[in-house]
N, C-alpha and C. Protein backbone atom coordinates (compact mmCIF):
# COMPACT_ATOMS: atom_id res chain seq x y z
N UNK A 1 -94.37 25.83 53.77
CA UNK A 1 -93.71 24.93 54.70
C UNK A 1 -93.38 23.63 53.96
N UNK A 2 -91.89 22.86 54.15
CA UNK A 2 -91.76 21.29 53.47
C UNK A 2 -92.24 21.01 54.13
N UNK A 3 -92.57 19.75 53.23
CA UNK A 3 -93.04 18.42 53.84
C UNK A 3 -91.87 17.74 54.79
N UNK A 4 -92.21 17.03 56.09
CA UNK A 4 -91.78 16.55 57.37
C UNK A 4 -91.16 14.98 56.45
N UNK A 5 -90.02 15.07 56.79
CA UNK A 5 -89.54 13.50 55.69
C UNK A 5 -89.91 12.41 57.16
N UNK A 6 -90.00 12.61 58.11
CA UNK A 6 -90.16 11.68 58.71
C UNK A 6 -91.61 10.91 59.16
N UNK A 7 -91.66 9.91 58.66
CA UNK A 7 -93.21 9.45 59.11
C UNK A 7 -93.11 9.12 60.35
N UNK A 8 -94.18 9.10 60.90
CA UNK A 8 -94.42 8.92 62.55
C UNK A 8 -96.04 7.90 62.65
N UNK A 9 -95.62 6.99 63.57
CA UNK A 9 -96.22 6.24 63.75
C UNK A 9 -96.83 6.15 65.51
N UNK A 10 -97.88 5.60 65.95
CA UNK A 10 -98.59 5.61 67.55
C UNK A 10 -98.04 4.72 68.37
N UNK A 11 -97.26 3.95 67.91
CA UNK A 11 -96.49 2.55 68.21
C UNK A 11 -95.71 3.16 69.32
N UNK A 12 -95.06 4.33 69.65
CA UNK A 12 -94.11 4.84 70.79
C UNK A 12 -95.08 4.77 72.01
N UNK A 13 -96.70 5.48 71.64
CA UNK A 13 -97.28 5.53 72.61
C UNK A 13 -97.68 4.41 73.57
N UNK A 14 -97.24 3.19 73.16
CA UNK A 14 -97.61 2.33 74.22
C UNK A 14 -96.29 1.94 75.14
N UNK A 15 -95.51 2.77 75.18
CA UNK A 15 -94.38 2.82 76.64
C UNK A 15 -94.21 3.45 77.22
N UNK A 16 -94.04 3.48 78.09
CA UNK A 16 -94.24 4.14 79.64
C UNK A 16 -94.14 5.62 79.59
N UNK A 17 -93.48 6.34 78.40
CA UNK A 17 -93.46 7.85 78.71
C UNK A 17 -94.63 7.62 77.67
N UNK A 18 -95.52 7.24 76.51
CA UNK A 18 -96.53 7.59 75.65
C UNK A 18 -97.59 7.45 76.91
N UNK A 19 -98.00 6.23 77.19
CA UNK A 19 -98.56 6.05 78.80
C UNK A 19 -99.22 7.29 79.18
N UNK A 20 -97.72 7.32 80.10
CA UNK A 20 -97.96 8.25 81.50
C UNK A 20 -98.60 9.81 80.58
N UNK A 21 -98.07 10.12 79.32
CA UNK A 21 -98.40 11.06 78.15
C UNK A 21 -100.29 10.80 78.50
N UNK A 22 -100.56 10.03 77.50
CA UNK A 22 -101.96 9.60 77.55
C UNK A 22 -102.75 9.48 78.45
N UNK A 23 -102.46 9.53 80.02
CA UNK A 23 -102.66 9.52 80.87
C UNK A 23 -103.23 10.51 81.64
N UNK A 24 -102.40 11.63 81.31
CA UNK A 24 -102.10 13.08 82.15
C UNK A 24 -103.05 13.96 80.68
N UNK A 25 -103.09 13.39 79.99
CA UNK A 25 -103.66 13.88 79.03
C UNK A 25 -105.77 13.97 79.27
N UNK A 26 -105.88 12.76 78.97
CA UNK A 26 -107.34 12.02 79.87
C UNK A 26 -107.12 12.72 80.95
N UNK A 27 -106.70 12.89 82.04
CA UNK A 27 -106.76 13.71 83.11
C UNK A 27 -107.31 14.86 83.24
N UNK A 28 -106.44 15.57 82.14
CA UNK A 28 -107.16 17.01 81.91
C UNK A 28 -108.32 17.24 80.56
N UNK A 29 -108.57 16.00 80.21
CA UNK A 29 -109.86 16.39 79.55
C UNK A 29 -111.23 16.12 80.08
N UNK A 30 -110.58 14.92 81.27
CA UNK A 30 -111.79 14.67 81.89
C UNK A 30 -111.93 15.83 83.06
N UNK A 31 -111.01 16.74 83.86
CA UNK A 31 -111.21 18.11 84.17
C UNK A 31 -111.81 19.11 83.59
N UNK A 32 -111.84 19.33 82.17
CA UNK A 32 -112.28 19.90 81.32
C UNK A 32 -111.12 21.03 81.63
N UNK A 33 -110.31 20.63 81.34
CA UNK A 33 -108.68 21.75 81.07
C UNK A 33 -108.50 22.12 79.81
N UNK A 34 -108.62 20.88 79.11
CA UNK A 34 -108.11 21.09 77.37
C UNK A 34 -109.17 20.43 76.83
N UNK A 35 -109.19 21.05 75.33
CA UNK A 35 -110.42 19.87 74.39
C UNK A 35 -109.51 18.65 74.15
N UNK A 36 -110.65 17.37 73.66
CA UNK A 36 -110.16 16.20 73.05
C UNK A 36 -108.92 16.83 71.77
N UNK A 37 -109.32 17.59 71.20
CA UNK A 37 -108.87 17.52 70.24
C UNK A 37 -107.34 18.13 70.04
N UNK A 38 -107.43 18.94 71.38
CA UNK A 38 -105.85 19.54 71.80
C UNK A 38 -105.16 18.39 71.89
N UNK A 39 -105.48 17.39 72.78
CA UNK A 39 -104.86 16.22 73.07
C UNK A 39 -104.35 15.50 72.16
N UNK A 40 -105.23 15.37 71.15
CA UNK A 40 -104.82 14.85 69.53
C UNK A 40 -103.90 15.31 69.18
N UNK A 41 -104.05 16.45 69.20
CA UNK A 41 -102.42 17.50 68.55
C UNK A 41 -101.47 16.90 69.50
N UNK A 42 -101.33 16.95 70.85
CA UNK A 42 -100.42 16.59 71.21
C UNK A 42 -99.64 15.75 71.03
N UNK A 43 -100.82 14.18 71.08
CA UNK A 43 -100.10 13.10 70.84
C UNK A 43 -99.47 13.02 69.44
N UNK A 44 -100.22 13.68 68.69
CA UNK A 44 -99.50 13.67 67.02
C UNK A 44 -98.18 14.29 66.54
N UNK A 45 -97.69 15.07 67.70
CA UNK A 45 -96.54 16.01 68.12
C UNK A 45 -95.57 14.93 68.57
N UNK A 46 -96.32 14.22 69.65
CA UNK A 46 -95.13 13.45 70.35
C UNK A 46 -94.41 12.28 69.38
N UNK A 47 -95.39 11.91 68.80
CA UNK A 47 -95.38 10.68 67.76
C UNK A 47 -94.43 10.82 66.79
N UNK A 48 -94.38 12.36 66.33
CA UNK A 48 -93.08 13.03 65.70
C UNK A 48 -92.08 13.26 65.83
N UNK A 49 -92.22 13.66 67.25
CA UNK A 49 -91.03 14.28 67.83
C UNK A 49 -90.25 12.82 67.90
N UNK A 50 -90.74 11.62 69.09
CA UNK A 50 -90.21 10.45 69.43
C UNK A 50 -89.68 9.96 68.04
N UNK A 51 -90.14 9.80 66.73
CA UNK A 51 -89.84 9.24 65.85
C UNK A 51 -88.51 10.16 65.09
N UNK A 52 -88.47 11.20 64.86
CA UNK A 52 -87.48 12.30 65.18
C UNK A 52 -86.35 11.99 65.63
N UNK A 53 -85.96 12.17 66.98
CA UNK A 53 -85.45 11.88 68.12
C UNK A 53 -84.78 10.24 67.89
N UNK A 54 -85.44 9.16 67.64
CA UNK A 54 -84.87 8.06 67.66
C UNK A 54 -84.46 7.96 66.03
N UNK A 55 -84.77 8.69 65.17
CA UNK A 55 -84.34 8.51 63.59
C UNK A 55 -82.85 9.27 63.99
N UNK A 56 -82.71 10.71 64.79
CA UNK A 56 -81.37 11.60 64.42
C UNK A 56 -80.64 10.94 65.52
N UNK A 57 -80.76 10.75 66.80
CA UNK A 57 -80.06 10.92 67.57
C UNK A 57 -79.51 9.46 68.09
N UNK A 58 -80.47 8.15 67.61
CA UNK A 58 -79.71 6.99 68.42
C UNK A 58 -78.63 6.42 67.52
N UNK A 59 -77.13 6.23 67.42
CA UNK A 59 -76.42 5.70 67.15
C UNK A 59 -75.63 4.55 67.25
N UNK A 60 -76.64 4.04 68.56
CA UNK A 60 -75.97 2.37 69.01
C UNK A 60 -76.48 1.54 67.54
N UNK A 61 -75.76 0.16 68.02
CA UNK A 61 -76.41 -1.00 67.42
C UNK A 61 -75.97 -2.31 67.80
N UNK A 62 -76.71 -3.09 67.70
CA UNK A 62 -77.07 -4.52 68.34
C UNK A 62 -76.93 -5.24 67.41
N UNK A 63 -76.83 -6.59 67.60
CA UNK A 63 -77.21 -7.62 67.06
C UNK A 63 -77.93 -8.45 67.57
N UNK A 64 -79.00 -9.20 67.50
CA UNK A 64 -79.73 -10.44 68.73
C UNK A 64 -79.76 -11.67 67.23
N UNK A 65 -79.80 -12.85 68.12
CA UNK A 65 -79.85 -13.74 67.99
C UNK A 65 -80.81 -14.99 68.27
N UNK A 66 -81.61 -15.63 68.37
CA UNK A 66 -83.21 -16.44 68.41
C UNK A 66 -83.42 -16.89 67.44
N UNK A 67 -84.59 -18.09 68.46
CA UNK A 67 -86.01 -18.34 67.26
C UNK A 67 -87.08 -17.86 66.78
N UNK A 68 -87.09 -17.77 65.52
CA UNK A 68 -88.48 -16.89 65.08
C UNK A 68 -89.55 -18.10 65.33
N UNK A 69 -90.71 -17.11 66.30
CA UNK A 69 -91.61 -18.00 66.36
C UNK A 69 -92.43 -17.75 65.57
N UNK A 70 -92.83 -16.14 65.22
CA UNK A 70 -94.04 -15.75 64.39
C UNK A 70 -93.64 -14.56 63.82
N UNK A 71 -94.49 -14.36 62.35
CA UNK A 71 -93.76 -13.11 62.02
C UNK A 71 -95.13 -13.33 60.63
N UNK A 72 -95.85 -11.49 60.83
CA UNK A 72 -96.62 -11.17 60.06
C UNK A 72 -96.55 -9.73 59.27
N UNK A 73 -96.92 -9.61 58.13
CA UNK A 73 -96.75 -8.35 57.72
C UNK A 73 -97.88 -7.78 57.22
N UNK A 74 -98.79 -6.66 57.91
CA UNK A 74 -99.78 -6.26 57.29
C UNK A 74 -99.98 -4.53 57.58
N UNK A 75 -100.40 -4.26 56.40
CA UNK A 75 -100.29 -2.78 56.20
C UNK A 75 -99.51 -2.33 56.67
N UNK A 76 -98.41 -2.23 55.79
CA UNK A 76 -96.77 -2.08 55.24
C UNK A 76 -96.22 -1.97 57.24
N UNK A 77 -96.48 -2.98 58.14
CA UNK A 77 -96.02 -3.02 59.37
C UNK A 77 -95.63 -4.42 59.48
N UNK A 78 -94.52 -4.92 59.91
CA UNK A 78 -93.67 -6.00 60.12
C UNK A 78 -93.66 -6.56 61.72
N UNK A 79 -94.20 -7.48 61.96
CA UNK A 79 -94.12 -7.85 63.42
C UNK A 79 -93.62 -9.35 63.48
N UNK A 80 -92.38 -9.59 64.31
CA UNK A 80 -91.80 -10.73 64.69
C UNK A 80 -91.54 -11.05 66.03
N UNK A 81 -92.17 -12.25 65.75
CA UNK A 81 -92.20 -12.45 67.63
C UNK A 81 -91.04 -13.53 67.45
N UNK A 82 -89.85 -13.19 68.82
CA UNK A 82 -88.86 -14.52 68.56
C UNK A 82 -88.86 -15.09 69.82
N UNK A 83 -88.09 -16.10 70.05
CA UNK A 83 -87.89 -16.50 71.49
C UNK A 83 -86.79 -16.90 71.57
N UNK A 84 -86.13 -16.97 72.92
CA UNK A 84 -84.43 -17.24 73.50
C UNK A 84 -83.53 -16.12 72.54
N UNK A 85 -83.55 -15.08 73.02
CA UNK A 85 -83.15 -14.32 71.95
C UNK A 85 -82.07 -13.75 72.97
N UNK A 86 -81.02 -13.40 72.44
CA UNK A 86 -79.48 -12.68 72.89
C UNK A 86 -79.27 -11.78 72.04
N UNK A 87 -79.16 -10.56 73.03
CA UNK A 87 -78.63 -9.20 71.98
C UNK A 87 -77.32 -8.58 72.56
N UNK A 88 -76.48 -8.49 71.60
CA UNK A 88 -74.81 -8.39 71.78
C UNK A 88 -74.77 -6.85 71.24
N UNK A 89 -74.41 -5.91 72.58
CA UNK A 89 -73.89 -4.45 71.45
C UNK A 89 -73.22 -4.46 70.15
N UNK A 90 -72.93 -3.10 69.94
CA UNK A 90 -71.68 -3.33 68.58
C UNK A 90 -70.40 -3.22 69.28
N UNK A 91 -70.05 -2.95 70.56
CA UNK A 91 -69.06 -3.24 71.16
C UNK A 91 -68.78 -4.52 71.34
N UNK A 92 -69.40 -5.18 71.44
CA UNK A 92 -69.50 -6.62 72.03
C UNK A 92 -69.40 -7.44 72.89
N UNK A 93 -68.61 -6.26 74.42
CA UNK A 93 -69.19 -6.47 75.58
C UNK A 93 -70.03 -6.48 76.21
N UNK A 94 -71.33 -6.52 76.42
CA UNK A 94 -72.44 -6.61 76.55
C UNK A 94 -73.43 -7.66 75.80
N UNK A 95 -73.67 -7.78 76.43
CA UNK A 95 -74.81 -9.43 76.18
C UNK A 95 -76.39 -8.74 77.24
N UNK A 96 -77.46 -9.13 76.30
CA UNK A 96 -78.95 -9.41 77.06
C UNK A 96 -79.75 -10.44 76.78
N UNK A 97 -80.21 -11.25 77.36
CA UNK A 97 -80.46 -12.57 76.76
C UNK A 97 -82.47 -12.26 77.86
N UNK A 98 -83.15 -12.39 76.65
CA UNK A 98 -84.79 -12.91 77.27
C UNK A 98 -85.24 -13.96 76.57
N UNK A 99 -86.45 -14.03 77.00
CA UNK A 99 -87.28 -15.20 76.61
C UNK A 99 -88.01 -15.04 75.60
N UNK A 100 -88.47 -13.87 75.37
CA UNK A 100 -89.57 -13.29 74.19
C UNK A 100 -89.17 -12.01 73.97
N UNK A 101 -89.03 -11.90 72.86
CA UNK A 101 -89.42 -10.72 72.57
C UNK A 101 -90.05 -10.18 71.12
N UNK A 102 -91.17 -9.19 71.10
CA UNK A 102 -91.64 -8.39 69.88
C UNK A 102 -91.30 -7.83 69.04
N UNK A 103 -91.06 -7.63 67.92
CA UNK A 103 -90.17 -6.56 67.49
C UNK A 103 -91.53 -6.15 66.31
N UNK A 104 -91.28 -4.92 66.38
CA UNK A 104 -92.20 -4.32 65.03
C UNK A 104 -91.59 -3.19 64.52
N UNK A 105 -91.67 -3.42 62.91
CA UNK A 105 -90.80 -2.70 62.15
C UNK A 105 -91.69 -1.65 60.97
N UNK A 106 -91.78 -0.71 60.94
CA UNK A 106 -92.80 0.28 60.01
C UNK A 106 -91.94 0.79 58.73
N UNK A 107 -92.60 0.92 58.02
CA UNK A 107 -91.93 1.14 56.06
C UNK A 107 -91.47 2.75 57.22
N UNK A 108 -90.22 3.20 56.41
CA UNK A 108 -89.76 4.03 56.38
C UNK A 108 -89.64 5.07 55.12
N UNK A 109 -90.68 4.91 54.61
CA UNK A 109 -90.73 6.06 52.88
C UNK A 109 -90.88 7.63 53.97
N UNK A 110 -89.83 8.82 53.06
CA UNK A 110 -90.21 9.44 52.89
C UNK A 110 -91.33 10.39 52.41
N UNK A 111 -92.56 11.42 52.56
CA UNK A 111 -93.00 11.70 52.18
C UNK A 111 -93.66 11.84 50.88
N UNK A 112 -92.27 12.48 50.46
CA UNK A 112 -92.31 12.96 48.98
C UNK A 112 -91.96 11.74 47.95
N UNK A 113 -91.84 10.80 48.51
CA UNK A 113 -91.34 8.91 48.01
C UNK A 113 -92.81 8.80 47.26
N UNK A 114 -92.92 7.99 46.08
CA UNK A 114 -94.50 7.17 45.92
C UNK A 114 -93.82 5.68 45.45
């Protein structure tokens, strides 16, 4: 079997479909439906798949605009917190303007990369 070029990271699991995932998951282990460790597989599936899925298939793009308030990089993960931030499609009709927002960014090496 190759090696999977896509790395996958747990970072999906904290929105509302990883959630409700993690959720229904605990559910049935605390039923005693599935082992812990099925669950593991699962989430390690989804983590792939989602990372997958948003590597082949999303083709939009944005631009935003803000202040960087904070921004750290540790173990090769990038996190910037900005504020008053405006994000303009690549169409450029569309505008979203918040107050805060997170952004976290993960090394993208291939596998077989050193």
């Amino acid at each position: 079997m190759a090696a999977n070029p896509t790395i996958s990271y747990d970072i999906y699991r904290h929105g509302s479909l990883g959630t409700t995932l993690t959720d229904a998951l605990d559910d049935l282990i605390g039923a005693e439906r599935i082992h812990p460790q099925l669950a593991m597989k699962v989430l390690a599936q989804f983590d792939r798949i989602v990372a997958e899925a948003l590597s082949e298939k999303v083709r939009s793009r944005l631009t935003f605009k803000g202040s960087l308030d904070t921004y750290r990089f540790c173990d090769e993960v990038w996190t910037f917190l900005i504020k008053n931030v405006t994000f303009k499609m690549d169409n450029g009709t569309q505008t979203v303007q918040a107050d805060k927002v997170k952004i976290v960014s993960c090394t993208a090496k291939r596998a077989d990369d050193k």
